[in-house]
C-alpha atoms as a PDB file:
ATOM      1  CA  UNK A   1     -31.802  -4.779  70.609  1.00  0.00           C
ATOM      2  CA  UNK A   2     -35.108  -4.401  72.220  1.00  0.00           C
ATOM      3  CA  UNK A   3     -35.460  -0.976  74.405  1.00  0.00           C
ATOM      4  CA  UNK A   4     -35.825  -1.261  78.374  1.00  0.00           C
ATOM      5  CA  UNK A   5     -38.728  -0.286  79.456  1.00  0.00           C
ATOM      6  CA  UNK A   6     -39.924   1.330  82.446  1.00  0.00           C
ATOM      7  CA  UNK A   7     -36.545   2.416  83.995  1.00  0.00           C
ATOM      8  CA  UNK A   8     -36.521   4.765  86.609  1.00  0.00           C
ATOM      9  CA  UNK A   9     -34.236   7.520  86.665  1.00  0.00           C
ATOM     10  CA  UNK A  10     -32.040   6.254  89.590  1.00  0.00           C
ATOM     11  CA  UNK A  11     -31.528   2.910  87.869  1.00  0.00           C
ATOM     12  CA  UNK A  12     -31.169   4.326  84.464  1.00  0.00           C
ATOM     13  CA  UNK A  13     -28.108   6.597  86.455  1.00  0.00           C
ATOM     14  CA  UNK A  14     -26.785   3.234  87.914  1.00  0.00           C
ATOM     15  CA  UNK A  15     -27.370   1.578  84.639  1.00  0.00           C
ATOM     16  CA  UNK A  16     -25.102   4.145  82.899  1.00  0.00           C
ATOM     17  CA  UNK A  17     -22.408   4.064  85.816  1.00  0.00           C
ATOM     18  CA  UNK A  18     -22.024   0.389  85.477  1.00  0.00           C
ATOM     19  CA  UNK A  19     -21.938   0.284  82.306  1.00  0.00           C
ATOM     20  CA  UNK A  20     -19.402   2.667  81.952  1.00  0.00           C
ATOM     21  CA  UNK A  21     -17.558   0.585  84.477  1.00  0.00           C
ATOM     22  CA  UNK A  22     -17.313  -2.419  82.035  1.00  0.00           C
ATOM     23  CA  UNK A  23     -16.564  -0.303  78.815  1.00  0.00           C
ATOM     24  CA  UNK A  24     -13.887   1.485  80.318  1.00  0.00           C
ATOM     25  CA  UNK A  25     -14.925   4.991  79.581  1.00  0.00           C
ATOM     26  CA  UNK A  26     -14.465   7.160  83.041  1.00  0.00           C
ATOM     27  CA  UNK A  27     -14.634  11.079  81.566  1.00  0.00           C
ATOM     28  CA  UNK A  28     -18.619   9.788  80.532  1.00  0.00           C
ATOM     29  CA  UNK A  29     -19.103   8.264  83.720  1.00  0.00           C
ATOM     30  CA  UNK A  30     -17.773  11.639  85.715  1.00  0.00           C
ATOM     31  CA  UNK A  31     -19.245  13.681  83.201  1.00  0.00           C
ATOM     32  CA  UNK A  32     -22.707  12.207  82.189  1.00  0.00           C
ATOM     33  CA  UNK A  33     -24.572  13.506  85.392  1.00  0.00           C
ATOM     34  CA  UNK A  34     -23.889  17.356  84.042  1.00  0.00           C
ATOM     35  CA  UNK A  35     -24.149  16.268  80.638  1.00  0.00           C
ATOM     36  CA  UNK A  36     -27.626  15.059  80.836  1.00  0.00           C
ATOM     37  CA  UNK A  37     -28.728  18.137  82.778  1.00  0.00           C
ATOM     38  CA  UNK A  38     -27.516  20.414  80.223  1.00  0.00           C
ATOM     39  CA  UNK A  39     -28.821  18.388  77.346  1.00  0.00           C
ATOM     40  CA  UNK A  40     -31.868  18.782  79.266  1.00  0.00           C
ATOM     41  CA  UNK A  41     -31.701  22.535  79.526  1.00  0.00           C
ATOM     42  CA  UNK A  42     -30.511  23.172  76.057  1.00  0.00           C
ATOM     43  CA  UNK A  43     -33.011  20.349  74.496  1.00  0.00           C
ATOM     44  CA  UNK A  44     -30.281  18.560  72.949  1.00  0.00           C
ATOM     45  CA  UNK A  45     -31.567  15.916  70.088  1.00  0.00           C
ATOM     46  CA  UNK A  46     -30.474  12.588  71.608  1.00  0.00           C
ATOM     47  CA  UNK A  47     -27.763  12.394  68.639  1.00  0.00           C
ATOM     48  CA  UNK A  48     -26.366  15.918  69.969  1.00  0.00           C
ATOM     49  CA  UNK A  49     -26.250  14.581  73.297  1.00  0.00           C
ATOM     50  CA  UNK A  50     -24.303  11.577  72.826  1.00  0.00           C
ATOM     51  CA  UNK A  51     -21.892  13.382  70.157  1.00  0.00           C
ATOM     52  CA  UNK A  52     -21.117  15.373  73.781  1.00  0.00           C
ATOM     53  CA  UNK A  53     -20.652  12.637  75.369  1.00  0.00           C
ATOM     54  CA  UNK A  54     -18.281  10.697  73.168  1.00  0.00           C
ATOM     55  CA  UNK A  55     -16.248  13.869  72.108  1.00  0.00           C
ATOM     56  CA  UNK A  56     -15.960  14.012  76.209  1.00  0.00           C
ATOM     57  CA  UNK A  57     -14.410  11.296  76.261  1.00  0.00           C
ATOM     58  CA  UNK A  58     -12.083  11.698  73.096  1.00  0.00           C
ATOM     59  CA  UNK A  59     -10.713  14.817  74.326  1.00  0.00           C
ATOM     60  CA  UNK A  60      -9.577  13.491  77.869  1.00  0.00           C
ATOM     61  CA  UNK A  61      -8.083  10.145  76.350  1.00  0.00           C
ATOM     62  CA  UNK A  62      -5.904  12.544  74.067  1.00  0.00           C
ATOM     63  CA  UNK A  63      -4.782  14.852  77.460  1.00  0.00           C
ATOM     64  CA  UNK A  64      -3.969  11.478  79.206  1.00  0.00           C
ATOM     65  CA  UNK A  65      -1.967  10.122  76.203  1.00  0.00           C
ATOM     66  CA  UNK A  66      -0.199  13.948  75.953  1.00  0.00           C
ATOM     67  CA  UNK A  67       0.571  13.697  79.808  1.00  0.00           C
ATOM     68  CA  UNK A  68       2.211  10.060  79.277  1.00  0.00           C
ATOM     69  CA  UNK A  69       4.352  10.943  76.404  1.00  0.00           C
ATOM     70  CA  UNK A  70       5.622  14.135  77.944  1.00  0.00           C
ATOM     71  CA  UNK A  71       6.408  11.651  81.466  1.00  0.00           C
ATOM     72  CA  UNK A  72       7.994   8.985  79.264  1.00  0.00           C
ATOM     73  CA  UNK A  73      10.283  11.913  77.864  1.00  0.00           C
ATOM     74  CA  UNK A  74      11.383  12.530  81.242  1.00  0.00           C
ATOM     75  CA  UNK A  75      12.445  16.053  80.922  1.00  0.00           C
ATOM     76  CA  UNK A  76      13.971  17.691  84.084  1.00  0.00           C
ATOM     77  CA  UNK A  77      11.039  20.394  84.373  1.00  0.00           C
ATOM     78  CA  UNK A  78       8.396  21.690  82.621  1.00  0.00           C
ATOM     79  CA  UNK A  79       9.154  24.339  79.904  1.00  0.00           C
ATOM     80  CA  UNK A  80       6.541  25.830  77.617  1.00  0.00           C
ATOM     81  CA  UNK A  81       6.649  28.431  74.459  1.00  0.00           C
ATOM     82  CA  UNK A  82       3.828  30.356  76.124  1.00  0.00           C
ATOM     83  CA  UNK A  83       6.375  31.101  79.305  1.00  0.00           C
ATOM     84  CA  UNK A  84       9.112  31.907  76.535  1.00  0.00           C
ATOM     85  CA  UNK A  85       9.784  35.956  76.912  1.00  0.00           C
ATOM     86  CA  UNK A  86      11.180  36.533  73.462  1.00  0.00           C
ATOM     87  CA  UNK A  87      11.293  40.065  74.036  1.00  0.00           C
ATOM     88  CA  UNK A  88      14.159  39.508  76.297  1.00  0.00           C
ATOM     89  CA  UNK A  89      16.392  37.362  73.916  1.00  0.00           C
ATOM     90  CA  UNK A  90      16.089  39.722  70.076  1.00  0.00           C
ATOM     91  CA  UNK A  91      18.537  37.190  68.492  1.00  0.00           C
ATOM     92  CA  UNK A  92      15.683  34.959  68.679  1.00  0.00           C
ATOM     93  CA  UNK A  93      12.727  34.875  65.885  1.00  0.00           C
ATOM     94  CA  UNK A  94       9.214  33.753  67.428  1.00  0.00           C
ATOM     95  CA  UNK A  95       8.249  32.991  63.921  1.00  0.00           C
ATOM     96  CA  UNK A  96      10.775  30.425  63.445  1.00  0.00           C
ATOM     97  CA  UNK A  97       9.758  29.366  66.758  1.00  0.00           C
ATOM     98  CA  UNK A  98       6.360  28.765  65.997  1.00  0.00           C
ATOM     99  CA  UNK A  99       6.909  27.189  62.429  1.00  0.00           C
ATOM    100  CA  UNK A 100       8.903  24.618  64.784  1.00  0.00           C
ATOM    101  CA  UNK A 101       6.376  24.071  66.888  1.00  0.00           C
ATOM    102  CA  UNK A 102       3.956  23.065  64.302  1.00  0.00           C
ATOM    103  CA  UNK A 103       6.633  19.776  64.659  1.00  0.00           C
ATOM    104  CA  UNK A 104       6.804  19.175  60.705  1.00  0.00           C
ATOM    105  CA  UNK A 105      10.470  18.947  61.160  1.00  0.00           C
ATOM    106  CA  UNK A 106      10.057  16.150  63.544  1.00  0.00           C
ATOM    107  CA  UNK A 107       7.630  14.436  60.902  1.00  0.00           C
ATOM    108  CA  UNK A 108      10.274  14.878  58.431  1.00  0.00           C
ATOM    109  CA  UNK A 109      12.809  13.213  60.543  1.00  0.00           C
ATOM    110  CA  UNK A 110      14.967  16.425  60.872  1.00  0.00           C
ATOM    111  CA  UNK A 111      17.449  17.730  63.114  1.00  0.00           C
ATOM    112  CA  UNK A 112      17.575  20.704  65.016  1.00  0.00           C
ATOM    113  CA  UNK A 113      20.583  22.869  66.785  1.00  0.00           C
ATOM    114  CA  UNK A 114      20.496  25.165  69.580  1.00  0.00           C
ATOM    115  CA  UNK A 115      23.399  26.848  70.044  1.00  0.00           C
ATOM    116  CA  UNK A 116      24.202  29.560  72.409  1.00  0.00           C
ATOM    117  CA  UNK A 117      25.931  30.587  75.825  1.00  0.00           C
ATOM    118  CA  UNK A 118      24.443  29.653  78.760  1.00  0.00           C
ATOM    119  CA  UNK A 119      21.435  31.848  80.285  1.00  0.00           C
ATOM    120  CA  UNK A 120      19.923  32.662  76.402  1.00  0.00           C
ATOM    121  CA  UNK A 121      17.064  30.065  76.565  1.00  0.00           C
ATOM    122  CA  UNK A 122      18.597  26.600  74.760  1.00  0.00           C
ATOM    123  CA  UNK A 123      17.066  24.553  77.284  1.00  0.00           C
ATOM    124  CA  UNK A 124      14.165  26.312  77.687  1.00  0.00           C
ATOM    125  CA  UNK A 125      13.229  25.552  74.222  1.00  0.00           C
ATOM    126  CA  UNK A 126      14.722  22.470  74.209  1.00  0.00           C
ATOM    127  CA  UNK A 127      12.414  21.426  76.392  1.00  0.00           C
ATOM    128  CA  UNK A 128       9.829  23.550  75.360  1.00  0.00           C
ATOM    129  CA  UNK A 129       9.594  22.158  71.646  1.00  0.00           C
ATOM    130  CA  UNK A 130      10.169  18.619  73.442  1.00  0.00           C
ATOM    131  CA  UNK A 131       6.722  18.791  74.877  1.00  0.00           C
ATOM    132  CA  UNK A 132       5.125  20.300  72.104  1.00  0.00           C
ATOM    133  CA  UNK A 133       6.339  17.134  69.799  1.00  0.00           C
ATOM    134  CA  UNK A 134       5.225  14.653  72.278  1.00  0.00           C
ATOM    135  CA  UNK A 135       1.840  16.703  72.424  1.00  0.00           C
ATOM    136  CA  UNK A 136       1.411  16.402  68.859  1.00  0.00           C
ATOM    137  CA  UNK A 137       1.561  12.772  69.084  1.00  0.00           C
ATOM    138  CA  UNK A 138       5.466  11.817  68.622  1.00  0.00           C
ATOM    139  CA  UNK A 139       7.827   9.547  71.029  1.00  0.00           C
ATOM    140  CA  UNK A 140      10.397  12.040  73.110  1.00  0.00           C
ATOM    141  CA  UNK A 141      12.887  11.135  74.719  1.00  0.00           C
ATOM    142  CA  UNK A 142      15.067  14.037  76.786  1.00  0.00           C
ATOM    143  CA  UNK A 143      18.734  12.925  78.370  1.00  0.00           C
ATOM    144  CA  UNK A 144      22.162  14.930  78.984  1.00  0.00           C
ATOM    145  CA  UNK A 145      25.249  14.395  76.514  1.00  0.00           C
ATOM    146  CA  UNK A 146      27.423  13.038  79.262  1.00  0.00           C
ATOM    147  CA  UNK A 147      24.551  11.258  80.626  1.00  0.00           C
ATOM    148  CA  UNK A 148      23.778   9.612  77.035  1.00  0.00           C
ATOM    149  CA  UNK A 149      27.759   9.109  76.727  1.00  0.00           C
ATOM    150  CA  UNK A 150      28.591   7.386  80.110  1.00  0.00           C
ATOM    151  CA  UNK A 151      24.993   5.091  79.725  1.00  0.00           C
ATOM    152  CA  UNK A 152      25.997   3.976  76.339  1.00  0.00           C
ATOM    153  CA  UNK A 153      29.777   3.165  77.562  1.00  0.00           C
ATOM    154  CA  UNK A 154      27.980   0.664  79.968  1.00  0.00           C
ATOM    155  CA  UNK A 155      25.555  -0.769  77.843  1.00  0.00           C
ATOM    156  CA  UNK A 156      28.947  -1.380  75.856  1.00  0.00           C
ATOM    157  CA  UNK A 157      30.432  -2.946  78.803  1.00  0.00           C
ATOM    158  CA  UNK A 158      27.732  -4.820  79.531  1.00  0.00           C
ATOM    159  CA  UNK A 159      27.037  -6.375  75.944  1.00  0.00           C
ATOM    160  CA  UNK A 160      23.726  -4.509  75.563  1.00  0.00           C
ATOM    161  CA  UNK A 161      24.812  -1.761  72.589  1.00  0.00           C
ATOM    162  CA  UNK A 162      23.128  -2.520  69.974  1.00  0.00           C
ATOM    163  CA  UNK A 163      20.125  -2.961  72.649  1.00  0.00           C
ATOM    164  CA  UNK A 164      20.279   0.336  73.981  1.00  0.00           C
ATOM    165  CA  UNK A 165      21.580   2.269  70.468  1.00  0.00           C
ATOM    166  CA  UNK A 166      17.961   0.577  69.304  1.00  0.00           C
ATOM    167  CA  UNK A 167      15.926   1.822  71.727  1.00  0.00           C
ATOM    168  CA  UNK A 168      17.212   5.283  71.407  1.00  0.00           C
ATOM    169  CA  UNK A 169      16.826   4.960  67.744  1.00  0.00           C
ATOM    170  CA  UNK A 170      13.225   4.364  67.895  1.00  0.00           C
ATOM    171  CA  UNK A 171      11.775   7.488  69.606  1.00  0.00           C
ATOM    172  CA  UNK A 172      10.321  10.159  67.284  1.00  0.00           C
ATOM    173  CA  UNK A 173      12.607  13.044  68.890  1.00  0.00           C
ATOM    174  CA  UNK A 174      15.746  12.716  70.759  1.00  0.00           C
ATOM    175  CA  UNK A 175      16.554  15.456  72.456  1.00  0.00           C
ATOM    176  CA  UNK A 176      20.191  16.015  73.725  1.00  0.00           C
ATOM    177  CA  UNK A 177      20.973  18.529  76.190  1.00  0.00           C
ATOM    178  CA  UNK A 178      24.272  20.263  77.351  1.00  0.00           C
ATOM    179  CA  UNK A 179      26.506  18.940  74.500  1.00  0.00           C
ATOM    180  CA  UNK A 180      29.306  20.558  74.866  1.00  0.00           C
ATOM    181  CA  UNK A 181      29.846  21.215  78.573  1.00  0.00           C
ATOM    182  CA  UNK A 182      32.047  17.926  78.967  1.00  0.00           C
ATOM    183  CA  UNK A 183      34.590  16.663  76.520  1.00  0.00           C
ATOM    184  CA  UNK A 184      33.965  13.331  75.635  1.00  0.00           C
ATOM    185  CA  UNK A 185      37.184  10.953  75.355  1.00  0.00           C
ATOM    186  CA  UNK A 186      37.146   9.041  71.606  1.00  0.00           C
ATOM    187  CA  UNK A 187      35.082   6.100  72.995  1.00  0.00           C
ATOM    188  CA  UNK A 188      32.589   8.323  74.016  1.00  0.00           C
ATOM    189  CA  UNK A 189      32.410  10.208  70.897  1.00  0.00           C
ATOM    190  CA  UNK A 190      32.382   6.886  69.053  1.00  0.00           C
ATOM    191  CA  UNK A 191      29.647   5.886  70.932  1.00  0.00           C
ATOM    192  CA  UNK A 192      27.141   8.814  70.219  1.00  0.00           C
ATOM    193  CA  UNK A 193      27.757   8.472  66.579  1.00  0.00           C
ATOM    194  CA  UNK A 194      26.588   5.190  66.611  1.00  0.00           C
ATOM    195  CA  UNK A 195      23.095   6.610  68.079  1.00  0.00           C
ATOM    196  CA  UNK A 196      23.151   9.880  65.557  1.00  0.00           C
ATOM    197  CA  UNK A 197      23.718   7.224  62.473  1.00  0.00           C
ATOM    198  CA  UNK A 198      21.343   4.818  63.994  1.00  0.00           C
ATOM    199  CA  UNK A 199      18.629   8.161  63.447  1.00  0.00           C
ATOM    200  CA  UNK A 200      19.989   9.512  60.469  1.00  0.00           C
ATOM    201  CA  UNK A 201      17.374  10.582  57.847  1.00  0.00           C
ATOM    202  CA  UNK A 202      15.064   8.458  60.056  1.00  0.00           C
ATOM    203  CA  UNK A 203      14.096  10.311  63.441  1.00  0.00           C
ATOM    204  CA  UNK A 204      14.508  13.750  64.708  1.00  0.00           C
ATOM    205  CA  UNK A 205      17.668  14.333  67.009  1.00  0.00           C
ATOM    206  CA  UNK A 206      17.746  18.354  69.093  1.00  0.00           C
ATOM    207  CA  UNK A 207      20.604  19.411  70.567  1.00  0.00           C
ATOM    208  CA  UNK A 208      21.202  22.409  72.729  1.00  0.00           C
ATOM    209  CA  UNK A 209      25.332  23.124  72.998  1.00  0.00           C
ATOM    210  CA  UNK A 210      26.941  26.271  74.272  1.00  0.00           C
ATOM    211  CA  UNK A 211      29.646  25.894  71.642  1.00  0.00           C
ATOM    212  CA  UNK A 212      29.418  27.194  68.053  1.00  0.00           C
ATOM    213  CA  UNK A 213      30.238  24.310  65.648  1.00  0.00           C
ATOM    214  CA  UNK A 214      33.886  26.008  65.286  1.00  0.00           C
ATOM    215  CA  UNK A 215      34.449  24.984  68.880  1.00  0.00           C
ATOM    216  CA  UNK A 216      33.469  21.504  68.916  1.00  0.00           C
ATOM    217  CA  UNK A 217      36.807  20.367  68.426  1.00  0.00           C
ATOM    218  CA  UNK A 218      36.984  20.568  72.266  1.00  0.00           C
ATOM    219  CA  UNK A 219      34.147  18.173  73.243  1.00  0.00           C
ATOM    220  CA  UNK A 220      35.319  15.329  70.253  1.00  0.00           C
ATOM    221  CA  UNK A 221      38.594  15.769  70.177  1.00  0.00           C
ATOM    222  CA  UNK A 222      39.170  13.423  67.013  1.00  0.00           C
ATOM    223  CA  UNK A 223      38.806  16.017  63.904  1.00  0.00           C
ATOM    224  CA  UNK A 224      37.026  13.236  61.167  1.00  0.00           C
ATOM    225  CA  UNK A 225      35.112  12.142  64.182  1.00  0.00           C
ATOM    226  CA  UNK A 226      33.592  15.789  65.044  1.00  0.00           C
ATOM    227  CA  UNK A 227      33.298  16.965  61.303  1.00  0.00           C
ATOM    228  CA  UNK A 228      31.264  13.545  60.526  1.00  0.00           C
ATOM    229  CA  UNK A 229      28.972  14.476  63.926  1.00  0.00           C
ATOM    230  CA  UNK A 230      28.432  18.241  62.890  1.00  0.00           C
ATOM    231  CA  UNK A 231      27.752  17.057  59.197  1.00  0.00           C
ATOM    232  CA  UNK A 232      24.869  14.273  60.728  1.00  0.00           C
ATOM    233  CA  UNK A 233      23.536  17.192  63.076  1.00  0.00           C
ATOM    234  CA  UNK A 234      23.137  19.957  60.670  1.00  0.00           C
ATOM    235  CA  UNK A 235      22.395  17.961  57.056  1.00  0.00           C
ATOM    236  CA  UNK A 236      18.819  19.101  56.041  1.00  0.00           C
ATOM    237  CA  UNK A 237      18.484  21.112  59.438  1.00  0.00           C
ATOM    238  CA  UNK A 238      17.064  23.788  61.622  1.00  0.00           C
ATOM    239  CA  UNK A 239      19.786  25.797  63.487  1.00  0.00           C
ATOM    240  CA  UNK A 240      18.729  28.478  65.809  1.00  0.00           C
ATOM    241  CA  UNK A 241      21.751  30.585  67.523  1.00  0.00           C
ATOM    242  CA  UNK A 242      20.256  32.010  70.835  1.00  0.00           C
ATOM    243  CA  UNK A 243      23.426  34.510  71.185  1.00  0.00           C
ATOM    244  CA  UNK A 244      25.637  35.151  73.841  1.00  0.00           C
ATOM    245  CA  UNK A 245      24.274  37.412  76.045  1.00  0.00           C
ATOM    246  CA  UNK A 246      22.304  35.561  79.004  1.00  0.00           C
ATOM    247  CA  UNK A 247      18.749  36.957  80.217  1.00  0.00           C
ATOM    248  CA  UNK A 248      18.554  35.054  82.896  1.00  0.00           C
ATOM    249  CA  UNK A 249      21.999  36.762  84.483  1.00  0.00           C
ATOM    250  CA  UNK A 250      20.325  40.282  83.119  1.00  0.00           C
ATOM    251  CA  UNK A 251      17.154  39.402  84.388  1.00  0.00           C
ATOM    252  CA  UNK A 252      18.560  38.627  88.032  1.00  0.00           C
ATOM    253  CA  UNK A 253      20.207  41.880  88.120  1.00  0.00           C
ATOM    254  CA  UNK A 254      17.622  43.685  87.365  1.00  0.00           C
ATOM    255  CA  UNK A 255      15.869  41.968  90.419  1.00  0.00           C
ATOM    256  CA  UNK A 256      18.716  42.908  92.471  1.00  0.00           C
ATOM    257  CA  UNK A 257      18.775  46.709  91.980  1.00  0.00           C
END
């Protein structure tokens, strides 16, 4: 390709614009104005300069991809390990919590169990480790237990199971939150097992529960039914007990006095 010769500055500027226009590549086209005066300054070699500029470009491609994994997950709210006081909550262990956040386990297809009374920070790093996963690169998908339970009964109704069992079974993380606040009737139960075998040894699955395992009898009421679920959920796993004392309730008296 033959050079252009005798371009001004102004239409080398538009030249750039445009042509960013039609190669789809906006951070250079915000950026390159700055850029250029700073290669200028620093007397960037013309390969320096356009490593900048392309690197520019990488880096906000990967933030927008981050920011539409972490929407796709839909969480509820935004939760992060850096808000996480783990001085308030001893019972848990910020190295563990950091060796999860690395995500291997969600590589590996693992599961992992929160389990804890309300108040001690399940959700928090439900969520928490949820964004950190889709971060790194991996589908997420957040819901609620009963919400999961009652969408799958009408997919059932409506002849679009094995439809909606798929879709759920294709995300990289699944993470289900509040298991254990409702009890779910046999059909229900029946129902999530489906999804938890359609993962199984495949995809990660996180749950946060308030109930030990001992007490799961009362959310799946049929014994083979919860033994089977527990035995899917903690085969291979990570489980992390968050205790039973809630900061949040200690936290809001202590505002209070």
């Amino acid at each position: 390709m033959s050079p252009r010769r005798r371009m001004s500055e102004q239409a080398a500027e538009a030249a750039v614009d445009q042509a960013c226009r039609v190669l789809r590549l906006p951070t250079i086209r915000n950026q390159f104005p700055d850029l250029a005066a700073k290669a200028g300054n620093d007397q960037m070699s013309y390969l320096v300069f356009l490593a900048e500029l392309l690197l520019a470009e990488c880096d906000d491609r990967a933030s927008r991809r981050s920011e539409r994994r972490i929407k796709a997950a839909q969480f509820p709210r935004e939760k992060s390990l850096r808000e996480f006081d783990f001085d308030a909550n001893p019972n848990i262990d910020s190295a563990v919590v950091g060796s999860l956040a690395t995500c291997e386990w969600v590589k590996k297809g693992l599961p992992l169990c929160l389990i804890g009374d309300s108040g001690t920070g399940k959700s928090h790093l439900l969520i928490a480790l949820g964004t950190e996963a889709a971060m790194a690169g991996f589908r997420v998908k957040y819901t609620l237990a009963s919400k999961l339970a009652n969408e799958l009964a009408e997919a059932a109704d409506e002849k679009i199971l094995t439809k909606t069992i798929a879709r759920y079974g294709r995300v990289d993380l699944l993470c289900i939150d509040e298991l254990g606040y409702m009890q779910l009737d046999r059909r229900g139960a029946e129902l999530l097992f489906q999804v938890l075998t359609e993962r199984e040894e495949k995809n990660s699955l996180a749950i946060a529960s308030n109930d030990s395992f001992a007490d799961w009898g009362k959310t799946f009421t049929d014994p083979r039914l919860c033994a089977a679920i527990v035995d899917r959920l903690t085969f291979g796993g990570n489980i992390l007990e968050t205790g039973t004392e809630s900061y949040r309730l200690a936290h809001s008296r202590e505002l209070a006095r």
